[in-house]
PDB file of N, CA and C in Angstrom:
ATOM      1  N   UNK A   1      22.065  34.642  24.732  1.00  0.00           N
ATOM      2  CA  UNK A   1      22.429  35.418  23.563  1.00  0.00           C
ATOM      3  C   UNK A   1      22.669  36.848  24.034  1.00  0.00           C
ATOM      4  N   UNK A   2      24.015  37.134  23.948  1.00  0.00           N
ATOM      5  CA  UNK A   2      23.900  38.427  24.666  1.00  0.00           C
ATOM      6  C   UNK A   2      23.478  40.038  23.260  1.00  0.00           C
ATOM      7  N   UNK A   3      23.020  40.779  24.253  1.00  0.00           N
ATOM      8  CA  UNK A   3      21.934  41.826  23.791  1.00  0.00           C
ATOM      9  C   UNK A   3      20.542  41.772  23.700  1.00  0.00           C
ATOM     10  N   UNK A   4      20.261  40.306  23.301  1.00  0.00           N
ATOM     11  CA  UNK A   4      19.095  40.604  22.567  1.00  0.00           C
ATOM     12  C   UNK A   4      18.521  38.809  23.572  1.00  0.00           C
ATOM     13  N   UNK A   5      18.801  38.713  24.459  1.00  0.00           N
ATOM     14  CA  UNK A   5      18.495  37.432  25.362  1.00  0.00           C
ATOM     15  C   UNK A   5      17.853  37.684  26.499  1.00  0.00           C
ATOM     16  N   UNK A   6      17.772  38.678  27.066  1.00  0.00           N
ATOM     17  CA  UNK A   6      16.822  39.064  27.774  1.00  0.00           C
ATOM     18  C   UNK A   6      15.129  39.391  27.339  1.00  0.00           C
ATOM     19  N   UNK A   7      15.385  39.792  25.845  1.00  0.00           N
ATOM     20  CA  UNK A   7      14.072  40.412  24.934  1.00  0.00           C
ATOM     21  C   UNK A   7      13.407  38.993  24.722  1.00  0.00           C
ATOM     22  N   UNK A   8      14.166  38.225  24.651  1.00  0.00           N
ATOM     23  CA  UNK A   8      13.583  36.812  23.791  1.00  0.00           C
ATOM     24  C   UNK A   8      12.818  36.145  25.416  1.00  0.00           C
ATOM     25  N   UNK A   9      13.439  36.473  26.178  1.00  0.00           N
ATOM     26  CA  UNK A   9      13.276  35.602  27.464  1.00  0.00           C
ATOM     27  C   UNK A   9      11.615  36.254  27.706  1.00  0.00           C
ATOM     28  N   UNK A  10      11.927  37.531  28.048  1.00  0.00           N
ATOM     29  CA  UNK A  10      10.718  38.405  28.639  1.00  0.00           C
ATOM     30  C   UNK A  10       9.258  38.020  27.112  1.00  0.00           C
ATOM     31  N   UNK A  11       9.734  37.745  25.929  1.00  0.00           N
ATOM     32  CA  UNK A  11       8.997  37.439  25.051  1.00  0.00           C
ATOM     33  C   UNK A  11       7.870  36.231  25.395  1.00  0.00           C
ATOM     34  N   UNK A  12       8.992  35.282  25.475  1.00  0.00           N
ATOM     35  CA  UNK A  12       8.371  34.063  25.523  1.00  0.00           C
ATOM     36  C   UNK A  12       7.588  33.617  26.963  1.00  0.00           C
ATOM     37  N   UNK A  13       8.151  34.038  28.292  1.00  0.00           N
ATOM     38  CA  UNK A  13       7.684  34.691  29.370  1.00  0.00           C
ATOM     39  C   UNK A  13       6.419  35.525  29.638  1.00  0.00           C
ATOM     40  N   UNK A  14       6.172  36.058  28.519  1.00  0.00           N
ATOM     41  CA  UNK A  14       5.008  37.012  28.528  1.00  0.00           C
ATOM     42  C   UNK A  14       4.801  38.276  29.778  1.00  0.00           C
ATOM     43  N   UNK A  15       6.426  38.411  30.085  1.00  0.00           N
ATOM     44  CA  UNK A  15       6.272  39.433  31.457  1.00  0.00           C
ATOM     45  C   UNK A  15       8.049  39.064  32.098  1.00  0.00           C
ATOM     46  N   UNK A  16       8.007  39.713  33.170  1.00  0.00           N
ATOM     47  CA  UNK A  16       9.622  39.239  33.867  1.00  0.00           C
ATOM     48  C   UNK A  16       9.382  37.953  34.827  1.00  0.00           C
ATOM     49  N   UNK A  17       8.523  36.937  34.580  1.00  0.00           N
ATOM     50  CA  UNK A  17       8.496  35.735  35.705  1.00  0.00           C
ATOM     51  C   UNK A  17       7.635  34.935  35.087  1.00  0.00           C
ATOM     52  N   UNK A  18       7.733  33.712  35.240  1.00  0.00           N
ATOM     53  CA  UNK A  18       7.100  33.031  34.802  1.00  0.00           C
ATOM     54  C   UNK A  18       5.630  32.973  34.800  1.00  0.00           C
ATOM     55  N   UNK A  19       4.325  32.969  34.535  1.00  0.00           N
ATOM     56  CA  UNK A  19       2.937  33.305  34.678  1.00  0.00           C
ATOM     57  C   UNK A  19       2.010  32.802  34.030  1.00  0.00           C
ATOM     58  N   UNK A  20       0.606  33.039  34.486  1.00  0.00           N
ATOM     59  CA  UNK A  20      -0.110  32.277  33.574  1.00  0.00           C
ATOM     60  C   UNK A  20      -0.098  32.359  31.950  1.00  0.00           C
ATOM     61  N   UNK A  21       0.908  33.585  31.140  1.00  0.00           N
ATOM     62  CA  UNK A  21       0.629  33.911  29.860  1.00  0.00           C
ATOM     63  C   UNK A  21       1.723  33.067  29.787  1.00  0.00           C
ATOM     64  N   UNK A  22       2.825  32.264  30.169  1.00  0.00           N
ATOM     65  CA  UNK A  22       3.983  31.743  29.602  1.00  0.00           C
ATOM     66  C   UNK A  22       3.326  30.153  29.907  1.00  0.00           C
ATOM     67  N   UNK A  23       2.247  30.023  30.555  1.00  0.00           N
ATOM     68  CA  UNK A  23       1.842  28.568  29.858  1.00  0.00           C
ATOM     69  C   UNK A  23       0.899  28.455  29.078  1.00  0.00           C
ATOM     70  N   UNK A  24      -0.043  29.693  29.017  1.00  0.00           N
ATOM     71  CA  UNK A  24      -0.896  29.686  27.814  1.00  0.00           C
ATOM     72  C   UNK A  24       0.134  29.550  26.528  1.00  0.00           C
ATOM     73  N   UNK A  25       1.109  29.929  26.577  1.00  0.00           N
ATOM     74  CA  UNK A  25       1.492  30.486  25.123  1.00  0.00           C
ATOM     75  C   UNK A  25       2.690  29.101  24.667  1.00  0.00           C
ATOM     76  N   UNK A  26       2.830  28.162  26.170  1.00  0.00           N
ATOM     77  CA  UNK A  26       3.609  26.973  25.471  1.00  0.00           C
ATOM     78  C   UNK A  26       2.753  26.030  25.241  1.00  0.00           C
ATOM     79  N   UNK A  27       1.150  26.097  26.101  1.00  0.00           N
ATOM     80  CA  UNK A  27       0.170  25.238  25.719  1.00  0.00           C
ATOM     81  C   UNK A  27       0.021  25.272  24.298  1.00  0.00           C
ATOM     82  N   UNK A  28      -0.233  26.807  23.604  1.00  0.00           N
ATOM     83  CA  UNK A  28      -0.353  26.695  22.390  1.00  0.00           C
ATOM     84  C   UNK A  28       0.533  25.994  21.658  1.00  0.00           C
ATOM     85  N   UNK A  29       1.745  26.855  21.887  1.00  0.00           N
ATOM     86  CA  UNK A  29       2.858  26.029  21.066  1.00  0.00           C
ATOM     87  C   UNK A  29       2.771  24.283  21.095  1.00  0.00           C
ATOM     88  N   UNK A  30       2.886  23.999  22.045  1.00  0.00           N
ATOM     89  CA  UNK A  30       2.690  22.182  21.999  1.00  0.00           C
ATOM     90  C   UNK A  30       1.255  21.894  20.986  1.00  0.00           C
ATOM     91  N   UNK A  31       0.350  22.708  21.563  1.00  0.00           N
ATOM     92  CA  UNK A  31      -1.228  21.930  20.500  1.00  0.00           C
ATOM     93  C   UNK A  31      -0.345  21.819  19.240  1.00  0.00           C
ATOM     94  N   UNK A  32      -0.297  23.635  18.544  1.00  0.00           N
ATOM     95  CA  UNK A  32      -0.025  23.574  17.213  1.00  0.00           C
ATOM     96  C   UNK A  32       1.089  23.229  16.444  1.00  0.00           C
ATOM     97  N   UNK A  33       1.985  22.218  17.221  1.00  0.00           N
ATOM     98  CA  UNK A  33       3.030  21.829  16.696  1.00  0.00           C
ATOM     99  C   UNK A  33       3.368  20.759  15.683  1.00  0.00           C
ATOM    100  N   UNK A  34       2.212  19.570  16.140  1.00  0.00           N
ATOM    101  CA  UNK A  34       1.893  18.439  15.558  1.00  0.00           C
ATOM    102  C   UNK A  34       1.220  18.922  14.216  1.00  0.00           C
ATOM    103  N   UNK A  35       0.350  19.872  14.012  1.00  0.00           N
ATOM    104  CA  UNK A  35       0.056  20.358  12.803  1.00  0.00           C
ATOM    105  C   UNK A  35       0.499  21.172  11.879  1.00  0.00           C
ATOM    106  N   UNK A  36       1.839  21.650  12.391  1.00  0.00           N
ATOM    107  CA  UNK A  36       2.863  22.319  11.568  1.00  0.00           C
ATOM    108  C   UNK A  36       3.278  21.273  11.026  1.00  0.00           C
ATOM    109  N   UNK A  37       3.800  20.404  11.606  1.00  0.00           N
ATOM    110  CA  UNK A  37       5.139  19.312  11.210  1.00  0.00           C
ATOM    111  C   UNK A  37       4.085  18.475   9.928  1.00  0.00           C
ATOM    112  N   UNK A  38       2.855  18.326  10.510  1.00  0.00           N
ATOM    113  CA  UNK A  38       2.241  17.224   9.615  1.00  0.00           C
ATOM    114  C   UNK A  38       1.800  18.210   8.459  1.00  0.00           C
ATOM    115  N   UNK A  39       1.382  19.669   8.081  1.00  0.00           N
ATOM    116  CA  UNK A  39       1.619  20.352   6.868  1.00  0.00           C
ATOM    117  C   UNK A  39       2.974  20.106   6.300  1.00  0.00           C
ATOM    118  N   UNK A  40       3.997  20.494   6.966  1.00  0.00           N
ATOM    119  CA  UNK A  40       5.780  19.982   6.237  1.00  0.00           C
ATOM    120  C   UNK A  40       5.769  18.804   6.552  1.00  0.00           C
ATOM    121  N   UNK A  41       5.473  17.706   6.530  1.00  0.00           N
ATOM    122  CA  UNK A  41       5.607  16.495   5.937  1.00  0.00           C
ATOM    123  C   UNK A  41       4.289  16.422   4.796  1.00  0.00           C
ATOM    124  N   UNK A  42       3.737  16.834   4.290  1.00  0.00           N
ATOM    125  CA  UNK A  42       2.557  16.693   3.386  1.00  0.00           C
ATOM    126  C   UNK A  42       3.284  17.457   2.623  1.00  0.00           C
ATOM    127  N   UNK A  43       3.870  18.665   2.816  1.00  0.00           N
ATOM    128  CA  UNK A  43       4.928  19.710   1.593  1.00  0.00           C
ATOM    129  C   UNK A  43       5.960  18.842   1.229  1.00  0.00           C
ATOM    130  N   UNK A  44       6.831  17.962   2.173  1.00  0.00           N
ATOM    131  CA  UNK A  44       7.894  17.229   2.048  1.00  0.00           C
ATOM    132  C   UNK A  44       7.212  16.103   0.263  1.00  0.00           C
ATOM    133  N   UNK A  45       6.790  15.112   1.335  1.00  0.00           N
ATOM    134  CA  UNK A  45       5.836  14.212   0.384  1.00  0.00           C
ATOM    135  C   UNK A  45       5.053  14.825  -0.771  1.00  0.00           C
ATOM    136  N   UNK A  46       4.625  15.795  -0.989  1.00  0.00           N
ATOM    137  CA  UNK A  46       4.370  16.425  -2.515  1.00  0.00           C
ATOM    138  C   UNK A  46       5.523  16.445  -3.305  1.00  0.00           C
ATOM    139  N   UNK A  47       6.683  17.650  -2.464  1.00  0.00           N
ATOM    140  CA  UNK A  47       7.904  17.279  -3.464  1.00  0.00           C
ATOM    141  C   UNK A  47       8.598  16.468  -4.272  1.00  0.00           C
ATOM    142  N   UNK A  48       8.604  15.427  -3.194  1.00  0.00           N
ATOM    143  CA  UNK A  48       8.876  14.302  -3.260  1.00  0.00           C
ATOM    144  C   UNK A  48       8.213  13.263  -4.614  1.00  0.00           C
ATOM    145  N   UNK A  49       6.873  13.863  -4.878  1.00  0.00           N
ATOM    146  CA  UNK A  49       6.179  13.339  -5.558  1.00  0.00           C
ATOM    147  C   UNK A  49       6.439  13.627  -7.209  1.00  0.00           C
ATOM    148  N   UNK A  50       6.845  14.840  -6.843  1.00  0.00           N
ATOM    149  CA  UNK A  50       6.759  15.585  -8.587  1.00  0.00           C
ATOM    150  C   UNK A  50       8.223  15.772  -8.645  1.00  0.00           C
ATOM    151  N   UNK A  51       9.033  15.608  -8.248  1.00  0.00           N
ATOM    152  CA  UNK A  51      10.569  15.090  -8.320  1.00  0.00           C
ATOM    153  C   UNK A  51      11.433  14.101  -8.604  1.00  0.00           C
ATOM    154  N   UNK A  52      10.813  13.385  -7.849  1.00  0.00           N
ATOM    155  CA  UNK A  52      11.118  11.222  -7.674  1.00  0.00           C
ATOM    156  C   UNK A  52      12.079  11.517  -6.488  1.00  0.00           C
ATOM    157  N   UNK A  53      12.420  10.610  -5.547  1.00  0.00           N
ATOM    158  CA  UNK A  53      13.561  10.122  -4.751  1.00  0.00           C
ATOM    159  C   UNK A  53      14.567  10.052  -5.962  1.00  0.00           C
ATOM    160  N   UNK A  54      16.148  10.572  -5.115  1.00  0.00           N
ATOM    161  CA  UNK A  54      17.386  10.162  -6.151  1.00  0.00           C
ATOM    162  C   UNK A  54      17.357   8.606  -6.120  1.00  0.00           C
ATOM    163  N   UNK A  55      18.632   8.371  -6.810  1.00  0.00           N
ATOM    164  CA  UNK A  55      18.519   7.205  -6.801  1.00  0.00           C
ATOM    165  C   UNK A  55      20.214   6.918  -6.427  1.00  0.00           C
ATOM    166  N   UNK A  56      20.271   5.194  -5.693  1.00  0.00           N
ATOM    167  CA  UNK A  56      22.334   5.400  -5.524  1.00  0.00           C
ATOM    168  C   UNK A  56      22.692   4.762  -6.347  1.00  0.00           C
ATOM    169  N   UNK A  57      21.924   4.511  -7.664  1.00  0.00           N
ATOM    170  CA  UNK A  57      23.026   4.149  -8.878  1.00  0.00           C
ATOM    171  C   UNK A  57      23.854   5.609  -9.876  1.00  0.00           C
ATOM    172  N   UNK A  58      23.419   6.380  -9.770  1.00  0.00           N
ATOM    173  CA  UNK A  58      23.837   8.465 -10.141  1.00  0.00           C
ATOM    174  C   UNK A  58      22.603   8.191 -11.758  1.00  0.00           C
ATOM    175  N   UNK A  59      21.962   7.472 -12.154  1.00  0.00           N
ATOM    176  CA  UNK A  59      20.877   7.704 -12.965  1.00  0.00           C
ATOM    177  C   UNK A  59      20.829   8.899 -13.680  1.00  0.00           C
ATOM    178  N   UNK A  60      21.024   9.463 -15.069  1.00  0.00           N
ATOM    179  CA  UNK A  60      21.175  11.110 -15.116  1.00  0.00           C
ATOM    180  C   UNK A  60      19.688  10.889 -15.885  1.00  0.00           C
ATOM    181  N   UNK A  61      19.475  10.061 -16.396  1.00  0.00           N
ATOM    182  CA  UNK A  61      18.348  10.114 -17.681  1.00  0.00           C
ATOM    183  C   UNK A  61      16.684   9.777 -16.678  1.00  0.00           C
ATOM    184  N   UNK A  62      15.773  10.289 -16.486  1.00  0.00           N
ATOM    185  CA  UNK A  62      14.439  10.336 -15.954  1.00  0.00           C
ATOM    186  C   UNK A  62      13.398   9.081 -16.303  1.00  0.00           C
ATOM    187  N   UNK A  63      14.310   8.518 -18.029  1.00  0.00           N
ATOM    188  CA  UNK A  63      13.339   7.269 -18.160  1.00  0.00           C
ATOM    189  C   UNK A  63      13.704   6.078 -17.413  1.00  0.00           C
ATOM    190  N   UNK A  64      14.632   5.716 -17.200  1.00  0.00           N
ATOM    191  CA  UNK A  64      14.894   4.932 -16.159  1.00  0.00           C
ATOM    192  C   UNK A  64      14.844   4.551 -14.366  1.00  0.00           C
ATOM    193  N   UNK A  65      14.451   5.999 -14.238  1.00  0.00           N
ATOM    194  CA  UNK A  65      14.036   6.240 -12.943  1.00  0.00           C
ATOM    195  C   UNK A  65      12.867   5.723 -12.448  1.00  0.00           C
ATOM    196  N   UNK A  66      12.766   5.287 -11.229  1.00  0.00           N
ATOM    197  CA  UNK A  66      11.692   4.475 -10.700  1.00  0.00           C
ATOM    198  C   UNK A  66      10.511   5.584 -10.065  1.00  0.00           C
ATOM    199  N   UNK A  67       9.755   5.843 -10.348  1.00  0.00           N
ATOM    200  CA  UNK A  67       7.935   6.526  -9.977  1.00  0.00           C
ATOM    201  C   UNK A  67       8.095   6.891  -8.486  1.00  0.00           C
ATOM    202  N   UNK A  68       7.813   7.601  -7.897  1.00  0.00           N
ATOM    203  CA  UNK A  68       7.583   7.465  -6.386  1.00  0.00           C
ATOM    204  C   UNK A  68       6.055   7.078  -5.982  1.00  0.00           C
ATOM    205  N   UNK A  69       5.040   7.256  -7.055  1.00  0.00           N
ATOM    206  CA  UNK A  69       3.389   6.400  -7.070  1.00  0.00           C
ATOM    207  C   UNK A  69       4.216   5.489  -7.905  1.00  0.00           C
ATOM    208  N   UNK A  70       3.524   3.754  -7.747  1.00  0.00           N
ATOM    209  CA  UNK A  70       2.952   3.606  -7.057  1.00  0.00           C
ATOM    210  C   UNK A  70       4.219   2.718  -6.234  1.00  0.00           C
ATOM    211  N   UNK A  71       5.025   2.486  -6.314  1.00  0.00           N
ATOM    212  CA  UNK A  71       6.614   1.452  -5.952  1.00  0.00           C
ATOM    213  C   UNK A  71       6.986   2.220  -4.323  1.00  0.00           C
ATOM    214  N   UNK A  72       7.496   3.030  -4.633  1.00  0.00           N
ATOM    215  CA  UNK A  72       7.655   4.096  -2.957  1.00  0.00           C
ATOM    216  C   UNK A  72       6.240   3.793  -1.754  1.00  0.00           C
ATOM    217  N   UNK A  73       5.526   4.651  -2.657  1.00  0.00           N
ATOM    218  CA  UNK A  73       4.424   4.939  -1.999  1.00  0.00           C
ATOM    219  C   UNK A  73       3.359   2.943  -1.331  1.00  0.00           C
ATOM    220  N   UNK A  74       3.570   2.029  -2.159  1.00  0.00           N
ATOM    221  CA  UNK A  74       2.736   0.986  -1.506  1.00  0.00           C
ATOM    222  C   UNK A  74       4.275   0.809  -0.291  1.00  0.00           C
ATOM    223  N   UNK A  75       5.259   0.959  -0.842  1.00  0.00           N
ATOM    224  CA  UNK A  75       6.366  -0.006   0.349  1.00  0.00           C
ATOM    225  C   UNK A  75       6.266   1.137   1.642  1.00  0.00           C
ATOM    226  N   UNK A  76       5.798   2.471   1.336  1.00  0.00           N
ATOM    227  CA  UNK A  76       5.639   3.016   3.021  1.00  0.00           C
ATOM    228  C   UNK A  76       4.335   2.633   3.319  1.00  0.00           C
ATOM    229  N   UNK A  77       3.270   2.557   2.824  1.00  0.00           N
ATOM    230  CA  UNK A  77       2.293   2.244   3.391  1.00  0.00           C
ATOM    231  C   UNK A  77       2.126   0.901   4.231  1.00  0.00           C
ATOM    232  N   UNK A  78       2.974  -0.199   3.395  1.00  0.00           N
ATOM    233  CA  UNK A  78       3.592  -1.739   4.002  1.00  0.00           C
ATOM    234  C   UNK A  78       4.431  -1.441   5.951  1.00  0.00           C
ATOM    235  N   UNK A  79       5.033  -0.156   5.752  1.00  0.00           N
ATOM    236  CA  UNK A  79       5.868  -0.236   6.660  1.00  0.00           C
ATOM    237  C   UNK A  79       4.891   0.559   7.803  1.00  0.00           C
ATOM    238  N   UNK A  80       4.144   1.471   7.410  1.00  0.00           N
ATOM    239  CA  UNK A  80       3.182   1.911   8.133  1.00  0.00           C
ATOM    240  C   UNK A  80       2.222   1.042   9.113  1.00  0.00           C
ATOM    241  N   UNK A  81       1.792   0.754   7.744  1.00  0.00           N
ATOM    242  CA  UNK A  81       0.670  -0.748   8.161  1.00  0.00           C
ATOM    243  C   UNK A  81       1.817  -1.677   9.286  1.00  0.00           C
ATOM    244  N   UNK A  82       2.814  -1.975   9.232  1.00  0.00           N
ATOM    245  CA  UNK A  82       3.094  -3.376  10.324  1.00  0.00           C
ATOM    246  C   UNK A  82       3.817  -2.093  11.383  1.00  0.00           C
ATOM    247  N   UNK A  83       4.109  -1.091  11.656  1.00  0.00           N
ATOM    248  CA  UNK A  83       4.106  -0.465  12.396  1.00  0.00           C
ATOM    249  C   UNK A  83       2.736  -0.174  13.476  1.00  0.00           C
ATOM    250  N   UNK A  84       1.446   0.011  12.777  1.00  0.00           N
ATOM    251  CA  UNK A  84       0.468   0.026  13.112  1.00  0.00           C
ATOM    252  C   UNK A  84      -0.212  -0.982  14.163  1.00  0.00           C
ATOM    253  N   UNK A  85       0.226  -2.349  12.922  1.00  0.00           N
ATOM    254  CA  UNK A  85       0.018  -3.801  13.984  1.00  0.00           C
ATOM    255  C   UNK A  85       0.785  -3.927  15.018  1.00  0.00           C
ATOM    256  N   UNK A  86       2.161  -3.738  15.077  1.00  0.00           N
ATOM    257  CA  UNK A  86       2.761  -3.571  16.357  1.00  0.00           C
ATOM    258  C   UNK A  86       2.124  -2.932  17.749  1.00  0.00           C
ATOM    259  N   UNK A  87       1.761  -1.767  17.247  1.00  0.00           N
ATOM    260  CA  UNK A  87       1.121  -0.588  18.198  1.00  0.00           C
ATOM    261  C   UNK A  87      -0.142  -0.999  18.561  1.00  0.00           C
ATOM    262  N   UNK A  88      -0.852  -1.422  17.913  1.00  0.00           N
ATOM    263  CA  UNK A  88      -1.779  -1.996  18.546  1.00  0.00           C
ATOM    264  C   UNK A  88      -1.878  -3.354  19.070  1.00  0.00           C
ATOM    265  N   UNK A  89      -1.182  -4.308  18.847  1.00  0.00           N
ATOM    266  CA  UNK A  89      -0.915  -5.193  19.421  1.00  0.00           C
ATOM    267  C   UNK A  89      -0.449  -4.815  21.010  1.00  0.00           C
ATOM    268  N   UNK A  90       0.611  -4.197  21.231  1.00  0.00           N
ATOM    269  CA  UNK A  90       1.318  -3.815  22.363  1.00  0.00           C
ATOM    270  C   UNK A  90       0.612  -3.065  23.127  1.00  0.00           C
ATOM    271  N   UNK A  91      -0.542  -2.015  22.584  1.00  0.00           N
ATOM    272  CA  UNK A  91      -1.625  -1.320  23.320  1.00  0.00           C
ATOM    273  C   UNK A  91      -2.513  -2.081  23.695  1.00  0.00           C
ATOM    274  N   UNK A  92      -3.075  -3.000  23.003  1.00  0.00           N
ATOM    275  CA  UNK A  92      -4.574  -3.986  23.222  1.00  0.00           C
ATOM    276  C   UNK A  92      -4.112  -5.594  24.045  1.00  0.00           C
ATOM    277  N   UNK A  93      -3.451  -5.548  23.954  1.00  0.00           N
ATOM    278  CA  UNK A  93      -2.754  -7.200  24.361  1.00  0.00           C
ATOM    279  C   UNK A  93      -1.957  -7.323  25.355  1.00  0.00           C
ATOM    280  N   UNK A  94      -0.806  -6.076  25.273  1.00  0.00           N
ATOM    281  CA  UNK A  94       0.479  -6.011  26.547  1.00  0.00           C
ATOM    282  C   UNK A  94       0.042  -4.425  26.676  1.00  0.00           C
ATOM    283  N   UNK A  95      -0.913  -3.730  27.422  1.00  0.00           N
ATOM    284  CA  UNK A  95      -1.055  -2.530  28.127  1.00  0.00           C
ATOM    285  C   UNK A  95      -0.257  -2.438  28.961  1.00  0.00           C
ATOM    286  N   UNK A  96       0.192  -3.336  30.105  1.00  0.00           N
ATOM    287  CA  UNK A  96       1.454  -3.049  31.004  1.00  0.00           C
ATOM    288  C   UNK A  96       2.873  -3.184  30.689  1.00  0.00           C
ATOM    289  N   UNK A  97       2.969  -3.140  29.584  1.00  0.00           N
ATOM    290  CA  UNK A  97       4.419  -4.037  29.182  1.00  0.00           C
ATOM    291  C   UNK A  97       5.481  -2.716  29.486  1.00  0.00           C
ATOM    292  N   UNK A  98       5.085  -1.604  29.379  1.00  0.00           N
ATOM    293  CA  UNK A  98       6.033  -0.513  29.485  1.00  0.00           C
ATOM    294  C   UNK A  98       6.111   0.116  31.396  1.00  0.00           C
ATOM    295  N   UNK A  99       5.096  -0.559  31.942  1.00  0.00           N
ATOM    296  CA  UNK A  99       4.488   0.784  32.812  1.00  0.00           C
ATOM    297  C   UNK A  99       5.710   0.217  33.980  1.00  0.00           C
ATOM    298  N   UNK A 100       5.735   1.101  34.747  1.00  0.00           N
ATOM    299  CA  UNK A 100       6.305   0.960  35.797  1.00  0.00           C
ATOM    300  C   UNK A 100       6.146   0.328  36.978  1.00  0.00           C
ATOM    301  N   UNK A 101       6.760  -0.664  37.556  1.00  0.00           N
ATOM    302  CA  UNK A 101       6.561  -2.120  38.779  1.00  0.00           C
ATOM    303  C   UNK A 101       5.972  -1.243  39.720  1.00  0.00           C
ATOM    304  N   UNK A 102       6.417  -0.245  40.077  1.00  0.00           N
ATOM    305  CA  UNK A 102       5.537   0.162  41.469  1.00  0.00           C
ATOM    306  C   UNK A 102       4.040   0.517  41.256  1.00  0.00           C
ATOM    307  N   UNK A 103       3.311   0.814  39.893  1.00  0.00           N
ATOM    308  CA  UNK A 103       2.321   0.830  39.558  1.00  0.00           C
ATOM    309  C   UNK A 103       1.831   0.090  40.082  1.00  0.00           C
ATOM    310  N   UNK A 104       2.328  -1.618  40.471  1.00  0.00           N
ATOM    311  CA  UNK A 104       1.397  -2.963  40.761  1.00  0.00           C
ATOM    312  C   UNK A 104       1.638  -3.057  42.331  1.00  0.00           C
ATOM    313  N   UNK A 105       2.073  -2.242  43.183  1.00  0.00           N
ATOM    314  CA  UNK A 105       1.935  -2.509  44.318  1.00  0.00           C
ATOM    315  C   UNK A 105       0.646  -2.206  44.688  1.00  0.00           C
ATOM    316  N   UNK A 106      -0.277  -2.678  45.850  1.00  0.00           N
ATOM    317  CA  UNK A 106      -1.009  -2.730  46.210  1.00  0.00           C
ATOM    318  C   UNK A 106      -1.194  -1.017  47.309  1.00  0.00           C
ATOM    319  N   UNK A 107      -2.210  -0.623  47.327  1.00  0.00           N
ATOM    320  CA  UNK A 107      -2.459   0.760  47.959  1.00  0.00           C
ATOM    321  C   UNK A 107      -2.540   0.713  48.894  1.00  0.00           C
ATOM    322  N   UNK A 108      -1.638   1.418  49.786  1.00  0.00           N
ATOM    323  CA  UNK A 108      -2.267   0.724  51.431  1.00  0.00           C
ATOM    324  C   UNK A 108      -2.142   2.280  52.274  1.00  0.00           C
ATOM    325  N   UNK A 109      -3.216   3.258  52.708  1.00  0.00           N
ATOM    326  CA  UNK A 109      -3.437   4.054  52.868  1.00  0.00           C
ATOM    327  C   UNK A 109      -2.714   4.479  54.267  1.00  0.00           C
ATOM    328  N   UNK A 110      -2.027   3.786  55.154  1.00  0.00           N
ATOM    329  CA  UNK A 110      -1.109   4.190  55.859  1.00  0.00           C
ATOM    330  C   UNK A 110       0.048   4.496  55.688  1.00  0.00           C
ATOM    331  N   UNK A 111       0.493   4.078  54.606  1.00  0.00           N
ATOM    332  CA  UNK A 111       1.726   4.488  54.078  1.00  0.00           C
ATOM    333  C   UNK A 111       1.892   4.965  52.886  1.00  0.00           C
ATOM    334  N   UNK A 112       2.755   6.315  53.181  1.00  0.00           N
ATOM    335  CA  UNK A 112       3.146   6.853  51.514  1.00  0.00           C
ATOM    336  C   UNK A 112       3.896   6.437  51.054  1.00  0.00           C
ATOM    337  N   UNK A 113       4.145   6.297  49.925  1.00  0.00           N
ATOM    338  CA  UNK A 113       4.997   5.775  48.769  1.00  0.00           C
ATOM    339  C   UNK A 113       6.361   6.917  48.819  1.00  0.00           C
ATOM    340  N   UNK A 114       7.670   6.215  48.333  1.00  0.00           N
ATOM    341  CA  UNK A 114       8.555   7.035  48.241  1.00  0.00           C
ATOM    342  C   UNK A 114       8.636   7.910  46.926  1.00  0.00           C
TER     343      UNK A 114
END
C-alpha cells in the first residue's frame, strides 16, 4: 500500500525485523480469533432469531413464515450432531486415516529421512 505500507508493516512487526514482539502479537492474534468469530456467529444467530431466515417463495406477510425456533434450529442441530459422529468416528476408530505413509516407516537411527 503505498504511503502508508511501511507504517502497517513496522506495526504489525513490532520494530523494523521480524522479533520476538511480532510473534507475541500473532500468537495473540491466532488465540483470540476463534473467540471473535464465535461472538459473530452468536450475533449472527441472534439476528437470525428475531428476524426469521427469508424465505425462496418472496412471502411478504410474517404469518406464514416459518419460526427459526424450533424447525431451523432442531435441523442444524441434526446436521451438527451427524457431523459430530463422523468426527469422532474418524478420530476414535481411523486415527491414521489422514496421516502421512512415511509416518509408518520404521526408525532406523543410521539413517536420516529425506
Amino acid at each position: 500500500i503505498p504511503k502508508i505500507g511501511s507504517s502497517i508493516v513496522a506495526l504489525l512487526w513490532g520494530g523494523d525485523c521480524v522479533c520476538d514482539a511480532t510473534l507475541k502479537r500473532f500468537f495473540a492474534l491466532h488465540f483470540l480469533m476463534p473467540f471473535i468469530l464465535l461472538v459473530l456467529l452468536m450475533v449472527h444467530v441472534g439476528f437470525l432469531h428475531i428476524t426469521g431466515s427469508s424465505n425462496p417463495l418472496g412471502i411478504d406477510t410474517s404469518t406464514q413464515t416459518v419460526p427459526f425456533y424450533p424447525y431451523y434450529f432442531y435441523q442444524d442441530l441434526l446436521g451438527i450432531g451427524w457431523y459430530m459422529v463422523i468426527l469422532f468416528t474418524i478420530a476414535m476408530c481411523f486415527p491414521d486415516l489422514f496421516a502421512d505413509p512415511e509416518n509408518f516407516i520404521r526408525a532406523d537411527p543410521v539413517k536420516t529421512p529425506l
